[in-house]
Protein backbone atom coordinates (compact mmCIF):
# COMPACT_ATOMS: atom_id res chain seq x y z
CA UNK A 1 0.00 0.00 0.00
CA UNK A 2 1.48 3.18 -0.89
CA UNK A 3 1.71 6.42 1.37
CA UNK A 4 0.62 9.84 0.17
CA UNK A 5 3.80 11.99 0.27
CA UNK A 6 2.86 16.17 1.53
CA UNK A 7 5.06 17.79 -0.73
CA UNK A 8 4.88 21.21 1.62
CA UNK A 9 8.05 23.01 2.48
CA UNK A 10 8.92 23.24 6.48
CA UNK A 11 10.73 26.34 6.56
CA UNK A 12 7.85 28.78 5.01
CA UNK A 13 7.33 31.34 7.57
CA UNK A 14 4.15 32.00 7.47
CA UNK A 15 2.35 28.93 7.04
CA UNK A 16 0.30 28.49 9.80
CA UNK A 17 0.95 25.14 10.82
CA UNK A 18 4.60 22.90 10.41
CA UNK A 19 2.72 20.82 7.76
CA UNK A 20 5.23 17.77 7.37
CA UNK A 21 5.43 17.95 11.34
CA UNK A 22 1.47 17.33 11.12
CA UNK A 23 1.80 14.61 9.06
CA UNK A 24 4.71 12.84 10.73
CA UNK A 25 2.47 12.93 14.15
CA UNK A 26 -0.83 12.04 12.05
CA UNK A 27 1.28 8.51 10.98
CA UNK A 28 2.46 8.01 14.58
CA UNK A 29 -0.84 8.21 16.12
CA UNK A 30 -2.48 5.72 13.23
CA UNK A 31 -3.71 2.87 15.06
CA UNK A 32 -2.13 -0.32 13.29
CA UNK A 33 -4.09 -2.22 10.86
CA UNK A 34 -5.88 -5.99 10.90
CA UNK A 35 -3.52 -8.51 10.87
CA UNK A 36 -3.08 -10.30 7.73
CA UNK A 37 -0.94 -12.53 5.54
CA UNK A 38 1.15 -10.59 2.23
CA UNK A 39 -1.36 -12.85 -0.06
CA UNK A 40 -4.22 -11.37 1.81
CA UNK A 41 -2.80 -7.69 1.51
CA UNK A 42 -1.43 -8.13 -1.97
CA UNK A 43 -5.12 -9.50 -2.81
CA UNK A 44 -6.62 -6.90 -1.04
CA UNK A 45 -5.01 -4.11 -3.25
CA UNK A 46 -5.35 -5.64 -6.32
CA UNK A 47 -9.30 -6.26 -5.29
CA UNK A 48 -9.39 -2.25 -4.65
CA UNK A 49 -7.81 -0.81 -7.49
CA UNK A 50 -10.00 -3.48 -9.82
CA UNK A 51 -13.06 -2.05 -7.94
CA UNK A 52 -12.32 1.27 -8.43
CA UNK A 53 -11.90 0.56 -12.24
CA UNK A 54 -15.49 -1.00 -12.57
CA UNK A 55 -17.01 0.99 -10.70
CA UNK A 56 -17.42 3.92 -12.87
CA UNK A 57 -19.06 2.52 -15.36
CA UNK A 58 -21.67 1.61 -12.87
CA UNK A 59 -21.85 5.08 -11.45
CA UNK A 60 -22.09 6.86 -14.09
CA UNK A 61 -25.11 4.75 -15.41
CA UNK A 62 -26.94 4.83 -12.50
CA UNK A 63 -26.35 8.68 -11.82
CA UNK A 64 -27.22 9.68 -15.33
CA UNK A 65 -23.57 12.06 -14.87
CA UNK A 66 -21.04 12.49 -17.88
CA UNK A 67 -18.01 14.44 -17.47
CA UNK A 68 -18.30 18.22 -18.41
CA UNK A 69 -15.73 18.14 -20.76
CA UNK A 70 -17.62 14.88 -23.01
CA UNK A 71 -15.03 12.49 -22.21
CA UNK A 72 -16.55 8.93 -22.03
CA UNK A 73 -15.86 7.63 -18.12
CA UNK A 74 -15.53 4.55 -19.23
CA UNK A 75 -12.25 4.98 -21.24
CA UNK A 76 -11.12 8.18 -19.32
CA UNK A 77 -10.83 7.79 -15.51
CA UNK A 78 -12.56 10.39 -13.75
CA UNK A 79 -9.98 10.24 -10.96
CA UNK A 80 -6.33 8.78 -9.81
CA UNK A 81 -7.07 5.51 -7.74
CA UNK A 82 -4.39 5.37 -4.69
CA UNK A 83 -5.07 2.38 -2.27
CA UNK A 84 -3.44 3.72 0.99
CA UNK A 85 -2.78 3.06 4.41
CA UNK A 86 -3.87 4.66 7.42
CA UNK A 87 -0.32 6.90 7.61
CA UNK A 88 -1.07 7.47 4.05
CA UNK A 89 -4.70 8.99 4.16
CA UNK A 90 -3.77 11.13 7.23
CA UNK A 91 -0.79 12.38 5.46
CA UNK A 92 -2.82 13.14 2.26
CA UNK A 93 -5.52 15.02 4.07
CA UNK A 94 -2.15 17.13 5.98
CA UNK A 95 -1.94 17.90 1.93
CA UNK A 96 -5.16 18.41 1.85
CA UNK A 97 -5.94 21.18 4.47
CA UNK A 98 -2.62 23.25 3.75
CA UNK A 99 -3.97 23.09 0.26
CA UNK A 100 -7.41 25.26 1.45
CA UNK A 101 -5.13 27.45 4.05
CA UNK A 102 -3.58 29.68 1.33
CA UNK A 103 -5.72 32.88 2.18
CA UNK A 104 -4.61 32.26 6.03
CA UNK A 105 -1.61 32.22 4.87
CA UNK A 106 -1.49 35.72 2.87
CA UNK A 107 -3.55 36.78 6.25
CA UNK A 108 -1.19 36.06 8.39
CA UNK A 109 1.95 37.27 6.40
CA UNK A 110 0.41 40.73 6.58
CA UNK A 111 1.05 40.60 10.33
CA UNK A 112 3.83 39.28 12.57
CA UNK A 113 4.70 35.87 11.47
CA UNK A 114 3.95 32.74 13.47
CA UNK A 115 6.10 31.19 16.32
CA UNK A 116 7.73 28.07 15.75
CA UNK A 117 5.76 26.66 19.09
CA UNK A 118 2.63 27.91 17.92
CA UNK A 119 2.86 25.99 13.95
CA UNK A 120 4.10 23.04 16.38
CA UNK A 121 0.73 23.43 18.44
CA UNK A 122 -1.40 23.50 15.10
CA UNK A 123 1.12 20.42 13.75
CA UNK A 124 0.17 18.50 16.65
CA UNK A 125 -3.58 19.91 16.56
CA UNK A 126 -4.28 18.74 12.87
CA UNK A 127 -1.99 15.87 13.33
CA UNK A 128 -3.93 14.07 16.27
CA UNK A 129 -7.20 14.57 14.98
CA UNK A 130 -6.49 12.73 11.91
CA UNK A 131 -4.42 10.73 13.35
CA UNK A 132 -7.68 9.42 15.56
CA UNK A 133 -9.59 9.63 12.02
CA UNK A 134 -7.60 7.61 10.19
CA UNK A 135 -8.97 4.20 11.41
CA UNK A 136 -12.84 5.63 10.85
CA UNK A 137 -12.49 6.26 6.43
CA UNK A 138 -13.10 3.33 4.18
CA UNK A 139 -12.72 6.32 1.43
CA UNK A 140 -12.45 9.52 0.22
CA UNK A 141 -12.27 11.44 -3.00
CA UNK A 142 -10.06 14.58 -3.55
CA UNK A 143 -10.39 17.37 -5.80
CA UNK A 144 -8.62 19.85 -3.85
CA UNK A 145 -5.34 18.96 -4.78
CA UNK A 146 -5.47 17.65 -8.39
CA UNK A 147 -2.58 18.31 -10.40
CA UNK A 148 -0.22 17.08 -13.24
CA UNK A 149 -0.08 13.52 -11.79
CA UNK A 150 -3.92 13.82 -10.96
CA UNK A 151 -5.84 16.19 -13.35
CA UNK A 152 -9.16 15.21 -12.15
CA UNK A 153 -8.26 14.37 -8.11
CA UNK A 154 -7.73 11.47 -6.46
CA UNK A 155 -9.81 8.96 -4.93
CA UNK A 156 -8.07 7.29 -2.00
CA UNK A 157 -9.82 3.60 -0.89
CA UNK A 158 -7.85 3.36 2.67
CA UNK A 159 -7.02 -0.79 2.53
CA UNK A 160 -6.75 -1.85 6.43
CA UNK A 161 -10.10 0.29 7.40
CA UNK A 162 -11.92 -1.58 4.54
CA UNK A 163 -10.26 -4.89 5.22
CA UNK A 164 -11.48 -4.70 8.96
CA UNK A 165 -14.84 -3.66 8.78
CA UNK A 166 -15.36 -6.20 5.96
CA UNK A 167 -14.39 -8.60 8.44
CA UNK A 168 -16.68 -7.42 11.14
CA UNK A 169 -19.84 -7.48 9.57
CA UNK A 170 -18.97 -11.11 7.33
CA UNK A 171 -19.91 -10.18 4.34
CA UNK A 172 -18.40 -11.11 0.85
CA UNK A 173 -15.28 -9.34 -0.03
CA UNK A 174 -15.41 -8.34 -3.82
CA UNK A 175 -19.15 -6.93 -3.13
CA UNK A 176 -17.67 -5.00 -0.22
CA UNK A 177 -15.20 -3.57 -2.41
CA UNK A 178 -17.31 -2.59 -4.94
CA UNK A 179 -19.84 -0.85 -3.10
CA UNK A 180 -17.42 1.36 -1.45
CA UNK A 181 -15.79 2.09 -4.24
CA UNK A 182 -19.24 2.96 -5.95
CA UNK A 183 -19.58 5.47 -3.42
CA UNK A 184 -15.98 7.11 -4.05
CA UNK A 185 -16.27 6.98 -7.92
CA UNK A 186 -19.94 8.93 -8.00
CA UNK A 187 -18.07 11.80 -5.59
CA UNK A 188 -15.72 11.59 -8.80
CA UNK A 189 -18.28 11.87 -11.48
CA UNK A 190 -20.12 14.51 -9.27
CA UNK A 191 -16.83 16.97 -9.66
CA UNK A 192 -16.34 15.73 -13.06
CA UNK A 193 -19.84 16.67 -14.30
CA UNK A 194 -19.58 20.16 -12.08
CA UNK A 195 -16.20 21.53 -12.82
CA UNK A 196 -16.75 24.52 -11.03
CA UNK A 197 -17.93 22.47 -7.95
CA UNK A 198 -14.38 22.10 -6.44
CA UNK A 199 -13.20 25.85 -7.07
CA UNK A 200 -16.49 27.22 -5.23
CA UNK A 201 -16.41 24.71 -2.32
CA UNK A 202 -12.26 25.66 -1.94
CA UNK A 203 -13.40 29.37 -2.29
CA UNK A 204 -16.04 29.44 0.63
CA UNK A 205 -13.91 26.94 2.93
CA UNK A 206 -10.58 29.31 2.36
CA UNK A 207 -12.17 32.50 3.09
CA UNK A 208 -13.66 31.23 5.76
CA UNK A 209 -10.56 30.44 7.37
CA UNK A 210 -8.99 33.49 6.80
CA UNK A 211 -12.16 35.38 7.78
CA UNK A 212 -11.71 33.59 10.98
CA UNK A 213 -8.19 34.55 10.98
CA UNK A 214 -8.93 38.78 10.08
CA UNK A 215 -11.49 38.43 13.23
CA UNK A 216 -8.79 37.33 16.02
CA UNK A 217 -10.74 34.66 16.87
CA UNK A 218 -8.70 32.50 19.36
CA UNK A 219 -8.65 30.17 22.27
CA UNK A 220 -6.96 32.25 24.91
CA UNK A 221 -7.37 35.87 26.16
CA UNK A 222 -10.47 37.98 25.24
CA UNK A 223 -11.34 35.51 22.67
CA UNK A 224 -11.97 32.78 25.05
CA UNK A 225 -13.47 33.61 28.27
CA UNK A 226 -16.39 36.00 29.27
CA UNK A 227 -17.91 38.64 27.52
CA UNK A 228 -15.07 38.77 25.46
CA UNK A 229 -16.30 35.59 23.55
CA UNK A 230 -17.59 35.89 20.40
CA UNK A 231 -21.41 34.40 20.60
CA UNK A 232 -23.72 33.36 17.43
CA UNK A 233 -26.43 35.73 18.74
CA UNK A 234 -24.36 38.32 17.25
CA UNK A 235 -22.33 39.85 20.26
CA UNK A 236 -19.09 40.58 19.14
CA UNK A 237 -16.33 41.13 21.23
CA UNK A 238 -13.22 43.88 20.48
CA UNK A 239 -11.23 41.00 19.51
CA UNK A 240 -8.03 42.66 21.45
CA UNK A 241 -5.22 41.29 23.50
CA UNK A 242 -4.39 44.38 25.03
CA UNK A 243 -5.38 48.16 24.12
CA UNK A 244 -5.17 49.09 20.33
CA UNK A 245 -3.41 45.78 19.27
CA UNK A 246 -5.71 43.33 17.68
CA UNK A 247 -5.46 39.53 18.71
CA UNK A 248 -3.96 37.22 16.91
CA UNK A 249 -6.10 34.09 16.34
CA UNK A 250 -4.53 30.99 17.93
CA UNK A 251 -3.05 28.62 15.06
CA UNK A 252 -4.48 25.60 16.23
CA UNK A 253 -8.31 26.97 16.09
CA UNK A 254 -7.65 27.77 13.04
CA UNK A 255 -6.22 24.18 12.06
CA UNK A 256 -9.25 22.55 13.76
CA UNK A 257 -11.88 24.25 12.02
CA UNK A 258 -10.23 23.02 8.61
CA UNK A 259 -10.38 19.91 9.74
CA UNK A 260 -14.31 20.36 11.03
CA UNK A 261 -14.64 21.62 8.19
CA UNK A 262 -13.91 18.88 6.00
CA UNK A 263 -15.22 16.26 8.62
CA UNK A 264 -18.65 17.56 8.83
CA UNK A 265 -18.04 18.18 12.82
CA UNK A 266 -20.71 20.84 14.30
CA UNK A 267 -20.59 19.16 18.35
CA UNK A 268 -22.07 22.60 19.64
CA UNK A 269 -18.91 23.51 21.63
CA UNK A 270 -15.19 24.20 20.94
CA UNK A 271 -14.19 26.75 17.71
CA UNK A 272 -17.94 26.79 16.25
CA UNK A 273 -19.34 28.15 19.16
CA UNK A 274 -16.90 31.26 18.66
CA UNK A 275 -17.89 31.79 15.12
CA UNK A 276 -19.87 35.05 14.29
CA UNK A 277 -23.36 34.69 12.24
CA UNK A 278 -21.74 35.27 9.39
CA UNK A 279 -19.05 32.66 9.36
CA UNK A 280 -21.11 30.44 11.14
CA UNK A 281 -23.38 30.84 7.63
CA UNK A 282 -20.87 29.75 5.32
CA UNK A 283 -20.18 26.92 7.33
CA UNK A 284 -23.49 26.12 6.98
CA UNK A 285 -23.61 26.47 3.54
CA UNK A 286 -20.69 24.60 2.70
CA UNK A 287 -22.32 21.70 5.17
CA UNK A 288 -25.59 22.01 3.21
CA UNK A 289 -22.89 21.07 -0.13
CA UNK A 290 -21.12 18.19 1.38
CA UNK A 291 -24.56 16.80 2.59
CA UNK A 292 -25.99 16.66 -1.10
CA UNK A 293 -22.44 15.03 -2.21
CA UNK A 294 -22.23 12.22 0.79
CA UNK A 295 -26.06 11.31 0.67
CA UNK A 296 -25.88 11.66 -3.16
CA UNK A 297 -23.45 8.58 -3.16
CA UNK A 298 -24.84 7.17 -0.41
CA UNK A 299 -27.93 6.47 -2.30
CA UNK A 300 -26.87 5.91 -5.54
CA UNK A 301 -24.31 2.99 -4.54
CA UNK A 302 -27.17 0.97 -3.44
CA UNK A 303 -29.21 2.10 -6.62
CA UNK A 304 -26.85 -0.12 -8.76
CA UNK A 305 -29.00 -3.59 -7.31
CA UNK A 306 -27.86 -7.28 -7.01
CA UNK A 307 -27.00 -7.78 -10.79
CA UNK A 308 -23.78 -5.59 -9.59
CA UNK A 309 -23.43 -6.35 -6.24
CA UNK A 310 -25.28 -9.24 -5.74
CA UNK A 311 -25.49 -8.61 -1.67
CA UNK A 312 -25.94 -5.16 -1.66
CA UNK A 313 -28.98 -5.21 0.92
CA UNK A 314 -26.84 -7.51 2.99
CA UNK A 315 -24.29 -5.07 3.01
CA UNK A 316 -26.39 -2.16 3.40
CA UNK A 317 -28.30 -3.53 6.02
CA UNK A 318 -25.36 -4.84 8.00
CA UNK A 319 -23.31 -1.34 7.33
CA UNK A 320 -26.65 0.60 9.22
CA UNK A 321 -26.33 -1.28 12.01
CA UNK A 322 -23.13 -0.97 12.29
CA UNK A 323 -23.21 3.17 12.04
CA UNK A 324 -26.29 2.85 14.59
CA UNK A 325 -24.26 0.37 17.16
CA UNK A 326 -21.07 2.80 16.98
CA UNK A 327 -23.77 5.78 17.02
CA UNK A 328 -24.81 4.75 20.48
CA UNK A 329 -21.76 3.83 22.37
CA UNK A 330 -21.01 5.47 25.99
CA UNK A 331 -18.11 6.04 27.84
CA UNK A 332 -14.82 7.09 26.41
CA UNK A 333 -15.57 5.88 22.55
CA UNK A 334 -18.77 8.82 23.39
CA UNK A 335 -16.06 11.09 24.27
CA UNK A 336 -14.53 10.47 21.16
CA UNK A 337 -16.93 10.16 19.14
CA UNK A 338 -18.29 13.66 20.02
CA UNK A 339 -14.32 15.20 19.88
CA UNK A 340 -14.30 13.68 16.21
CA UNK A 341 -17.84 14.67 14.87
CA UNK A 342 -18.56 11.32 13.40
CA UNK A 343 -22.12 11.51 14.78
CA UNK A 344 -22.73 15.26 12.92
CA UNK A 345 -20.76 13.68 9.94
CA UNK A 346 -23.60 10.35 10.33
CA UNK A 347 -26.27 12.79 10.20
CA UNK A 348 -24.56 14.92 7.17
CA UNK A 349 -25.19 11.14 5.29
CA UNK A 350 -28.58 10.59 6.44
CA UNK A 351 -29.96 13.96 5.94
CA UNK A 352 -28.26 14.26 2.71
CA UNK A 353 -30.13 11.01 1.54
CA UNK A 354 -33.65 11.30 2.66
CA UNK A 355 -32.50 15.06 0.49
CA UNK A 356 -32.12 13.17 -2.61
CA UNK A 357 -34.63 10.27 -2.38
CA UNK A 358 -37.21 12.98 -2.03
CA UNK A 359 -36.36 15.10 -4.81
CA UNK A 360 -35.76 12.11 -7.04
CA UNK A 361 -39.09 11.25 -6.49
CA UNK A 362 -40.38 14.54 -7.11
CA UNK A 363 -38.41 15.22 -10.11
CA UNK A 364 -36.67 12.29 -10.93
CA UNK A 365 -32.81 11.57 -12.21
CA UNK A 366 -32.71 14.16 -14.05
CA UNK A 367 -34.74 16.64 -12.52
CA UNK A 368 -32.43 15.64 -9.18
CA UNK A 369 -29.13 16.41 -11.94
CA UNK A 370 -30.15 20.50 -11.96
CA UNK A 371 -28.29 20.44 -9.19
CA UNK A 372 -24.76 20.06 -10.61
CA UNK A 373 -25.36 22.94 -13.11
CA UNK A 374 -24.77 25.77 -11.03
CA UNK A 375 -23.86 27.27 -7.95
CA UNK A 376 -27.09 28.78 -7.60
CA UNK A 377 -28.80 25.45 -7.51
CA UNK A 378 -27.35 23.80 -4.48
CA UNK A 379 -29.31 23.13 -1.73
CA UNK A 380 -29.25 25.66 1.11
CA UNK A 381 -29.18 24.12 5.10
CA UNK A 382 -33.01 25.33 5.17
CA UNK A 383 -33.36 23.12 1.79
CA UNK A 384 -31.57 20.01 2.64
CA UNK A 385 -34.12 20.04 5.48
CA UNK A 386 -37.38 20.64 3.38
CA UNK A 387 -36.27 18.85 -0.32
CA UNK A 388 -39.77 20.13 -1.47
CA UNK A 389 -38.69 24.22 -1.29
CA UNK A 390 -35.81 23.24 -3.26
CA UNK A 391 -37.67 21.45 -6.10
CA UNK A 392 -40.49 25.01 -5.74
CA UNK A 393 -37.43 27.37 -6.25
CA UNK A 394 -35.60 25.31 -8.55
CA UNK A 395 -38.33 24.14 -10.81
CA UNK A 396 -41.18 26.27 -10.11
């Protein structure tokens, strides 16, 4: 399995966290994967990357999406297949977040430049929390960092998480792989058939972090205790350290809420409760996006039936019970649970789903497919609550 290399220089100055150092602690605090023979694991990669490849032919048939730019997805892969490790997805989602932190970055070069402790504190920040992740993904696809070697992103099937929870719930490998790979591939062809999805989601996330950053938003000081905290009723505090000198936001709030906001986490305490209405609105309208694109593939991987994956409801049904049985854990996996977000990143699936069952039965495939066309089109918060005012203001 190969591990995703962040190609970020250490020594910038103003980069707001020591983005190698991140990684480095991200692949230390990986918890090791299932044990298995070489057979098992060389099987197990080949198994992935052949699932990936057949799976986009699927997707796109079921989905009704073509590529933007008429290329057939069946000849042309609609992303760059990298079957990982646990190091390895941490490492590539270090990549990831430094890729969306370049407005913090021109933010924070304006001003006095970071402390080496302080882009240690946001290293270890960003680090740890996907560190923790790293044994929760089966998959992800990436469009925030395509480039030469990936022109249309990279889809990342994470081998030991899929390997162990394949195990756990007994089902049959090759259907396993498939199905998760469905869901990675139609996250593909959604980018794919909205090219300017991936620039608008990287625009709102990146301004919001160095919105965040311009306020002085920041763990300690004014920004943290009192009336000087920021509250979503609108208060707003002067946002100074001392008289006349603004405060500088603390570098590892600033990590985290990258990282909540590409996990989906909302758990009501922490760096969202310091957001102002305003940010807290783009956060909410970037959620409102990532529900349509998780419950969008969360429904159409089943959608493909039992002539492709012949135990689909198997899986599906064992995979629901699974989410519910982790969902309602106590004691420290709660804890940690609730530190991670996976329960707001659960509900992010399930409310994106019951989003797009109910329009496509409104409207069907292609009525559902308006969505892709245009900014304007997504589905607010408000709408991924009430699918029928989005099919009113969308098709009258």
């Amino acid at each position: 399995m190969e591990s995703t290399t962040v190609r970020v220089p250490s020594t910038k100055p103003t980069a707001p966290v020591d983005w190698p150092v991140a990684a480095r602690v991200a692949g230390r605090l990986s918890p090791p994967g299932p044990a298995a023979s070489r057979a098992d694991l060389v099987d197990l990669v080949a198994g992935l990357r052949a699932a990936a490849g057949a799976a986009t032919a699927h997707a796109a048939r079921i989905t009704g999406l073509t590529p933007a730019d008429g290329t057939d997805p069946q000849v042309e892969p609609v992303s760059k297949v990298q079957v990982v490790d646990r190091a390895g997805w941490a490492a590539a989602n270090v990549r990831l977040i430094e890729s969306l932190s370049g407005p913090l970055v021109r933010e924070l070069a304006d001003g006095k430049s970071p402390s080496r402790p302080a882009r240690l504190a946001g290293a270890v920040e960003v680090g740890g929390v996907l560190g923790l992740l790293s044994g929760k993904v089966l998959g992800q696809f990436d469009p925030f960092t395509a480039d030469a070697t990936a022109p249309r992103g990279r889809l990342l099937l994470v081998a030991p998480n899929v390997l162990q929870v394949e195990r756990a719930m007994g089902v049959v490998p090759e259907d396993f792989r498939l199905w998760v790979a469905l869901h990675e591939q139609t996250h593909a062809l959604q980018f794919a058939a909205a090219p300017w999805l991936a620039g608008h989601l990287r625009e709102r996330a990146s301004e919001l972090l160095a919105d965040v950053g311009r306020s002085g938003m920041g763990r300690s000081g004014a920004g943290r205790s009192g009336t000087g905290r920021r509250q979503r009723a609108g208060q707003q505090d002067s946002g100074r350290a001392d008289a006349g000198h603004p405060a500088r936001p603390v570098l590892g709030d600033l990590a985290q809420l990258a990282v909540e906001i590409l996990s989906g986490r909302d758990n009501g305490n922490g760096v969202l409760d310091l957001l102002t209405p305003e940010q807290q609105s783009v956060l909410d309208e970037v959620g409102a996006v990532m529900s349509l694109l998780e419950g969008h593939a969360d429904v159409f991987m089943d959608a493909v039936g039992r002539s492709v994956v012949p135990s689909v409801r198997q899986i599906r049904s064992r995979f629901e019970a699974r989410r519910d049985a982790a969902a309602n854990v106590v004691g420290p996996q709660r804890v940690l649970r609730r530190l991670l977000g996976l329960d707001a990143k659960l509900a992010q699936y399930r409310d994106g789903a019951a989003f797009v069952r109910e329009v496509r039965r409104s409207v069907g495939v292609d009525g559902l497919n308006l969505v892709w066309t245009s900014p304007d089109r997504l589905p607010t918060s408000r709408e991924i609550a009430d699918p029928r005012a989005w099919v009113r203001r969308v098709h009258g």
